[in-house]
PDB file of N, CA and C in Angstrom:
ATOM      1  N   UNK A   1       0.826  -1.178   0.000  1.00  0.00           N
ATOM      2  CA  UNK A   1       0.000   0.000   0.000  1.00  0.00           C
ATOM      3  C   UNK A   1       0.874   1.248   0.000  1.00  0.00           C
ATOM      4  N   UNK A   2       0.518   2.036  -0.914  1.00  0.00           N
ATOM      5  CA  UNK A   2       1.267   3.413  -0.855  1.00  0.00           C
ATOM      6  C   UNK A   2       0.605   4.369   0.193  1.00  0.00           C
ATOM      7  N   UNK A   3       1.619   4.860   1.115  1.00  0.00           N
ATOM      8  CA  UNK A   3       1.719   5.435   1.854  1.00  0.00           C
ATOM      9  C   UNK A   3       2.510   7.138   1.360  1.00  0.00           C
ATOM     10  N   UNK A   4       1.204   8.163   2.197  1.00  0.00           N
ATOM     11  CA  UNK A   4       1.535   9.490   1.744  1.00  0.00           C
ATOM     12  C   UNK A   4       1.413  10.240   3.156  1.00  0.00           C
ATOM     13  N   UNK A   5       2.573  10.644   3.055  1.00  0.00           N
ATOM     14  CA  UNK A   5       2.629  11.331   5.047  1.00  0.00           C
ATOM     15  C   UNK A   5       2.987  12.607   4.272  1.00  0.00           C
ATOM     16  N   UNK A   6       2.142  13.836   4.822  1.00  0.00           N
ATOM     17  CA  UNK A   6       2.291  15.122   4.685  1.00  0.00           C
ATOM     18  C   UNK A   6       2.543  15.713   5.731  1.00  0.00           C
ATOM     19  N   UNK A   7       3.547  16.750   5.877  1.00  0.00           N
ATOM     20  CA  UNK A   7       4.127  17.055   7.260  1.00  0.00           C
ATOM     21  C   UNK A   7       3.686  18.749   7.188  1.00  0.00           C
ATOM     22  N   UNK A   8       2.674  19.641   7.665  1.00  0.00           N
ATOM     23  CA  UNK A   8       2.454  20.778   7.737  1.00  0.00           C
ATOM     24  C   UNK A   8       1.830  21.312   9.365  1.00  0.00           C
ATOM     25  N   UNK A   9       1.801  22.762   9.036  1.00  0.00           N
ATOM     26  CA  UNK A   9       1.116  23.291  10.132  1.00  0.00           C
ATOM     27  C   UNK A   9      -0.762  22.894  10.472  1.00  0.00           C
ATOM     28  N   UNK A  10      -1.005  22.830  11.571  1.00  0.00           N
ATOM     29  CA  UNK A  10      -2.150  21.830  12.167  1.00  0.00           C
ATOM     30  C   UNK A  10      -3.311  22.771  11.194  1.00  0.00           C
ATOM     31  N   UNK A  11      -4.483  22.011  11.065  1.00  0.00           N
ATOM     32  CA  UNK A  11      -5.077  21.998  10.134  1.00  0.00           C
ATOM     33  C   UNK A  11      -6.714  22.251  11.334  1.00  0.00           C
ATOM     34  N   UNK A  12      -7.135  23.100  11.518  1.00  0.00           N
ATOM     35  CA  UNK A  12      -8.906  23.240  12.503  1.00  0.00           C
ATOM     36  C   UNK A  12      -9.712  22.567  11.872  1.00  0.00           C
ATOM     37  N   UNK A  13     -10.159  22.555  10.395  1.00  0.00           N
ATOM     38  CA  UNK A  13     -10.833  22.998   9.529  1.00  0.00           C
ATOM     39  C   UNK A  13     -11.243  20.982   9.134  1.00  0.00           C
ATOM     40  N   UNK A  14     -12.085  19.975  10.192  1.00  0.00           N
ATOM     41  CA  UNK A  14     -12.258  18.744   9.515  1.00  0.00           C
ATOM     42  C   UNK A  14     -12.355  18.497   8.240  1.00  0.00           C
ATOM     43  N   UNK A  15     -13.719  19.588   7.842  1.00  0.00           N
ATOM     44  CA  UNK A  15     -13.409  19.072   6.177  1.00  0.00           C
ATOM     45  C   UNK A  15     -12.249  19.690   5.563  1.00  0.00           C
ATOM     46  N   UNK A  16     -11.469  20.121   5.746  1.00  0.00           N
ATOM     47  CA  UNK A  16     -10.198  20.504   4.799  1.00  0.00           C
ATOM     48  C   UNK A  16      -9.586  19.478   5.048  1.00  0.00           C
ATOM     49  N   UNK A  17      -9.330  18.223   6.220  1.00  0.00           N
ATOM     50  CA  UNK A  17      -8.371  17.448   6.366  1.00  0.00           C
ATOM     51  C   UNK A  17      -9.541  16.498   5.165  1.00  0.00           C
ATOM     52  N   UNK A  18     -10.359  16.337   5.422  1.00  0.00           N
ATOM     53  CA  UNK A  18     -10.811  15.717   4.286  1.00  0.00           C
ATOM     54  C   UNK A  18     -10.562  15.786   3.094  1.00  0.00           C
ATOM     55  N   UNK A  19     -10.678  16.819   2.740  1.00  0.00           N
ATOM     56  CA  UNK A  19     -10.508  17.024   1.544  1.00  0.00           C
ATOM     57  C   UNK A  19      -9.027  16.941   0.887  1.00  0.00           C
ATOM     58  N   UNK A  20      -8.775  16.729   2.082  1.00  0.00           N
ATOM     59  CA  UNK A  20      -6.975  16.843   1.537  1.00  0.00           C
ATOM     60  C   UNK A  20      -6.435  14.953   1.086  1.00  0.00           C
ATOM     61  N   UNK A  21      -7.028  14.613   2.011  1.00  0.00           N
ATOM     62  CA  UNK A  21      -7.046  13.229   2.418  1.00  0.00           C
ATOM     63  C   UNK A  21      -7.506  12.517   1.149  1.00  0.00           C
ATOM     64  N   UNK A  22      -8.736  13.120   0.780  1.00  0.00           N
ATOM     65  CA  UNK A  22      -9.451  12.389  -0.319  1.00  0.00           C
ATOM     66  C   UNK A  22      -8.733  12.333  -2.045  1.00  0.00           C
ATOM     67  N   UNK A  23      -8.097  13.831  -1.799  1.00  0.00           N
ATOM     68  CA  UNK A  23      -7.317  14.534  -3.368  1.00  0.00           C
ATOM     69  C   UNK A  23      -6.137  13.721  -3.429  1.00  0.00           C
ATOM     70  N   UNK A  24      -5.455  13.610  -2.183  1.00  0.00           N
ATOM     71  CA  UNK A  24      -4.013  12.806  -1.960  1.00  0.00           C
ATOM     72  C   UNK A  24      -4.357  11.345  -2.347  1.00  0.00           C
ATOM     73  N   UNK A  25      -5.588  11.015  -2.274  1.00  0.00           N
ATOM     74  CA  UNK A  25      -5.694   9.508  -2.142  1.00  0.00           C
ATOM     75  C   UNK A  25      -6.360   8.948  -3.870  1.00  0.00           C
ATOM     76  N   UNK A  26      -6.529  10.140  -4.301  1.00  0.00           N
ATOM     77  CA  UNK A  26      -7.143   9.786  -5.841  1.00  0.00           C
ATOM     78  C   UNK A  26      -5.916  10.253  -6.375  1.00  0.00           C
ATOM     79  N   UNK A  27      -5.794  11.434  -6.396  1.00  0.00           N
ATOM     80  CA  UNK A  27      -4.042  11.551  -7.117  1.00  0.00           C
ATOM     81  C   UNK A  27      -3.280  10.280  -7.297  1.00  0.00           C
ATOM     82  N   UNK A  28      -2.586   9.825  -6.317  1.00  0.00           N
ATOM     83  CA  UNK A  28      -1.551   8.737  -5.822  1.00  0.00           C
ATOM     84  C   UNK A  28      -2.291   7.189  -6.483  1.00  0.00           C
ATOM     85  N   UNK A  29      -3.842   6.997  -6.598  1.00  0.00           N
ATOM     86  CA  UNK A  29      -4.457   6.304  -7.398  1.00  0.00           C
ATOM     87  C   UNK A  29      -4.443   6.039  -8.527  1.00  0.00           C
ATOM     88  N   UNK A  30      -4.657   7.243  -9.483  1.00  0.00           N
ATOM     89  CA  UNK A  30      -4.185   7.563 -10.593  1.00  0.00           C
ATOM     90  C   UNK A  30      -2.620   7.374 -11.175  1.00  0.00           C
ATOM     91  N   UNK A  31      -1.810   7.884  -9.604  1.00  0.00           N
ATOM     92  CA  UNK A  31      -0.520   7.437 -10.390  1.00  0.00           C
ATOM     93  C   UNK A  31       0.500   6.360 -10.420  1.00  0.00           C
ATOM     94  N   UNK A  32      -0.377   5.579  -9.655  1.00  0.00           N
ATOM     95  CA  UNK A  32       0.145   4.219  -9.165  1.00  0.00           C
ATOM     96  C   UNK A  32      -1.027   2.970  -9.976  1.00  0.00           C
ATOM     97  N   UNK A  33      -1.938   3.811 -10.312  1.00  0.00           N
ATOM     98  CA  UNK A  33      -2.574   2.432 -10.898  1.00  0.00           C
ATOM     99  C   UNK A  33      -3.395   1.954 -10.249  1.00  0.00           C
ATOM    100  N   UNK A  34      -3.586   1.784  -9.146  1.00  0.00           N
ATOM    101  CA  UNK A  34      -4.156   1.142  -8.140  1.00  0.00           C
ATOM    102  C   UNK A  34      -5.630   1.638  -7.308  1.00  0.00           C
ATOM    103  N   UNK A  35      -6.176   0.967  -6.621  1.00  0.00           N
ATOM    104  CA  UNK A  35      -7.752   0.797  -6.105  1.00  0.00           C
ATOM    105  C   UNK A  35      -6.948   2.188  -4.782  1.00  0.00           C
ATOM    106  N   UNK A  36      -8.292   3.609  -5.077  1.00  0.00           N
ATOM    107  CA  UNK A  36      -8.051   4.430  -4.255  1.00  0.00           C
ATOM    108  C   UNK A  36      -7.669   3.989  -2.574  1.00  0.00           C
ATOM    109  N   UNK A  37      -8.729   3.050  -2.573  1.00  0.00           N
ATOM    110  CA  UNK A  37      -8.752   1.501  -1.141  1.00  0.00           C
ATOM    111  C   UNK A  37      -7.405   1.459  -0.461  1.00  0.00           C
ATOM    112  N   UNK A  38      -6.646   1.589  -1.291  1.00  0.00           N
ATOM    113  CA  UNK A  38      -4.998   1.047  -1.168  1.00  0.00           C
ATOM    114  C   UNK A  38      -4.231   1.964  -0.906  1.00  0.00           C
ATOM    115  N   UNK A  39      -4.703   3.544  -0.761  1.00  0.00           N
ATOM    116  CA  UNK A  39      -3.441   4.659  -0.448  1.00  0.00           C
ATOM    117  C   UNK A  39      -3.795   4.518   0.780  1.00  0.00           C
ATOM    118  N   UNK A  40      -2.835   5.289   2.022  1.00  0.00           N
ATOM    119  CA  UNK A  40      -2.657   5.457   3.113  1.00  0.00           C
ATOM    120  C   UNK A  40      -2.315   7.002   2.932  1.00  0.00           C
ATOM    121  N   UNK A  41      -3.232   8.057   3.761  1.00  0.00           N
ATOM    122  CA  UNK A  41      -2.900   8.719   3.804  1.00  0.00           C
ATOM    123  C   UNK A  41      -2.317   9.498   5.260  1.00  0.00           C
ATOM    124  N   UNK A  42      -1.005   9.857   5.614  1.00  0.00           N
ATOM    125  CA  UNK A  42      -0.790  10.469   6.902  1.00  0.00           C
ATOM    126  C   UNK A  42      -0.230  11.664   7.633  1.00  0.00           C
ATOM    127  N   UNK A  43      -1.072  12.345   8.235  1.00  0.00           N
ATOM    128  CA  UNK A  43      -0.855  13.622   8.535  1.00  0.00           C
ATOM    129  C   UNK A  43      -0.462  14.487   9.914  1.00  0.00           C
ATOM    130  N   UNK A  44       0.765  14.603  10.062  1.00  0.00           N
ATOM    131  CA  UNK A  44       1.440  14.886  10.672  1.00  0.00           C
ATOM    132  C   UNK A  44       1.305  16.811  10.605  1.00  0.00           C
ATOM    133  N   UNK A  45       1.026  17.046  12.218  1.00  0.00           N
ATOM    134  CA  UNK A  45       0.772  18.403  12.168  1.00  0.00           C
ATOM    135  C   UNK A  45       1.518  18.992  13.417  1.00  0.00           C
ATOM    136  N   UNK A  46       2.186  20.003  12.379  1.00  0.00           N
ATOM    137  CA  UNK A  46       3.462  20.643  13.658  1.00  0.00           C
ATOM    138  C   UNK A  46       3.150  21.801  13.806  1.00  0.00           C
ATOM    139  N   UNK A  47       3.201  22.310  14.939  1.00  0.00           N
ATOM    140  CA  UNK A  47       3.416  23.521  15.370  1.00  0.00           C
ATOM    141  C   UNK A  47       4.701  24.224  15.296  1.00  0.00           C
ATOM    142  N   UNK A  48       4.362  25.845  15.159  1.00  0.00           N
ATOM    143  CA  UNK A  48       5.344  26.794  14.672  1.00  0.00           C
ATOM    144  C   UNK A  48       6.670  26.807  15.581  1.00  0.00           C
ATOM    145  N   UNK A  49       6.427  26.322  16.167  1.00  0.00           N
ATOM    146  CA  UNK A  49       7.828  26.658  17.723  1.00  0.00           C
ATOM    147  C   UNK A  49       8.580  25.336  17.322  1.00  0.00           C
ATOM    148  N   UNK A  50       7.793  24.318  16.690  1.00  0.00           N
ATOM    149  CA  UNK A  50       8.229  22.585  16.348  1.00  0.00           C
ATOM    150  C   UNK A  50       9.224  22.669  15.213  1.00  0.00           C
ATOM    151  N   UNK A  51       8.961  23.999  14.276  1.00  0.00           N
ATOM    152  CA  UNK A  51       9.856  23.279  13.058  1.00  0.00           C
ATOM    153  C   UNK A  51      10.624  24.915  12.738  1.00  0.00           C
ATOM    154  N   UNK A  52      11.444  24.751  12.372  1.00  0.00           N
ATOM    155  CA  UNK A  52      12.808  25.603  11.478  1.00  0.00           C
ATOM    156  C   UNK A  52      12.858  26.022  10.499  1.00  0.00           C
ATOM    157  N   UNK A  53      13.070  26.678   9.891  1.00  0.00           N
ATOM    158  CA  UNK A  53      13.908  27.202   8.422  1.00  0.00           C
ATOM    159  C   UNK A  53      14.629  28.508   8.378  1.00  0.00           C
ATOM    160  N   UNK A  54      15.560  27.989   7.907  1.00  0.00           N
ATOM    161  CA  UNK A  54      16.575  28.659   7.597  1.00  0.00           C
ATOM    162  C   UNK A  54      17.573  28.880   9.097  1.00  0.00           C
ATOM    163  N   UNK A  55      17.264  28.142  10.095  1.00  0.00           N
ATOM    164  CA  UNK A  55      18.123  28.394  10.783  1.00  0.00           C
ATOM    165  C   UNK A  55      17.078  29.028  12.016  1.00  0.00           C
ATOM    166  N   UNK A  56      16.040  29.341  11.795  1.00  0.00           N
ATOM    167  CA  UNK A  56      14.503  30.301  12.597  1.00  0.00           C
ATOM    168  C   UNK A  56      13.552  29.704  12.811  1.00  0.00           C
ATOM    169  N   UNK A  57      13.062  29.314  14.102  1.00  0.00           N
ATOM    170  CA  UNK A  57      11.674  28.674  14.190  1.00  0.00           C
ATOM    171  C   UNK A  57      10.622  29.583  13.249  1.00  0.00           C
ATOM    172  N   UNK A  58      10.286  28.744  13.067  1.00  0.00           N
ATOM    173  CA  UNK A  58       8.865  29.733  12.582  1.00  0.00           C
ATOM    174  C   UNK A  58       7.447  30.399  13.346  1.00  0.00           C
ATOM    175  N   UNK A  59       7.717  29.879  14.556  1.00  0.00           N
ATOM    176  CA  UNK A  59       7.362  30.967  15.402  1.00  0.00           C
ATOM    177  C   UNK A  59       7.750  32.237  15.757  1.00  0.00           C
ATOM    178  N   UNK A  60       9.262  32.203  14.990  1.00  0.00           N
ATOM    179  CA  UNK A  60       9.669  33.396  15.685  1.00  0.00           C
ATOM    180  C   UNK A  60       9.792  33.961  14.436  1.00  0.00           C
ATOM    181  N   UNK A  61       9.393  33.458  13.583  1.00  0.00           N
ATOM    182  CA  UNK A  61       9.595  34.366  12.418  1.00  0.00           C
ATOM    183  C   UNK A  61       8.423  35.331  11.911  1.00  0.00           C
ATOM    184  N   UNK A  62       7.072  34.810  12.739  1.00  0.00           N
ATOM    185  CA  UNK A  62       5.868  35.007  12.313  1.00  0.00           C
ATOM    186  C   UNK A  62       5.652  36.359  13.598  1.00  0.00           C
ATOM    187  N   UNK A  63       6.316  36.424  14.787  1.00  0.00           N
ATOM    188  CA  UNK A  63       6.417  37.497  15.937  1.00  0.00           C
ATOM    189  C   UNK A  63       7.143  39.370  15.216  1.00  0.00           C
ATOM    190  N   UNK A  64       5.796  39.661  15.423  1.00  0.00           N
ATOM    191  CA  UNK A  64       6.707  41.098  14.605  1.00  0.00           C
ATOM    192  C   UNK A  64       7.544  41.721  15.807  1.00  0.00           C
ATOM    193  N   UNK A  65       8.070  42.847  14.979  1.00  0.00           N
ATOM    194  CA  UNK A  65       9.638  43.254  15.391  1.00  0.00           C
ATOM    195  C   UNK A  65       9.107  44.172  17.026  1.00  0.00           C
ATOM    196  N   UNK A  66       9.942  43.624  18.015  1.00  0.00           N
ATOM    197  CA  UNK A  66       9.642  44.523  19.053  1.00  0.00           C
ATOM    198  C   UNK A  66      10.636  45.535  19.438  1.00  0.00           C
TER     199      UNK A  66
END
């Protein structure tokens, strides 16, 4: 089974995880050939203080200038 782990900021919004869930799982269907049945979709949701770039949480990147 193909497995699709998306790693973003947390998501409120049930039907948007749906909908995300459902697009990821027909996409990956389509491009694998295979019964939608068979994707795995998994969603991993981080908070801004959790992840980095460039060297900057992104919590602190999103804090305006004091």
């Amino acid at each position: 089974m193909p497995t699709i782990i998306v790693e973003g900021p947390p998501m409120t919004d049930p039907d948007k995880k749906r909908s995300l869930v459902r697009e990821m799982s027909e996409s990956a269907s389509r491009a694998f050939g295979l019964p939608v049945e068979a994707m795995v979709v998994l969603i991993h949701e981080n908070q801004p203080d959790n992840v980095g770039v460039g060297g900057v949480l992104l919590a602190d990147r999103r804090r305006p200038p004091a």
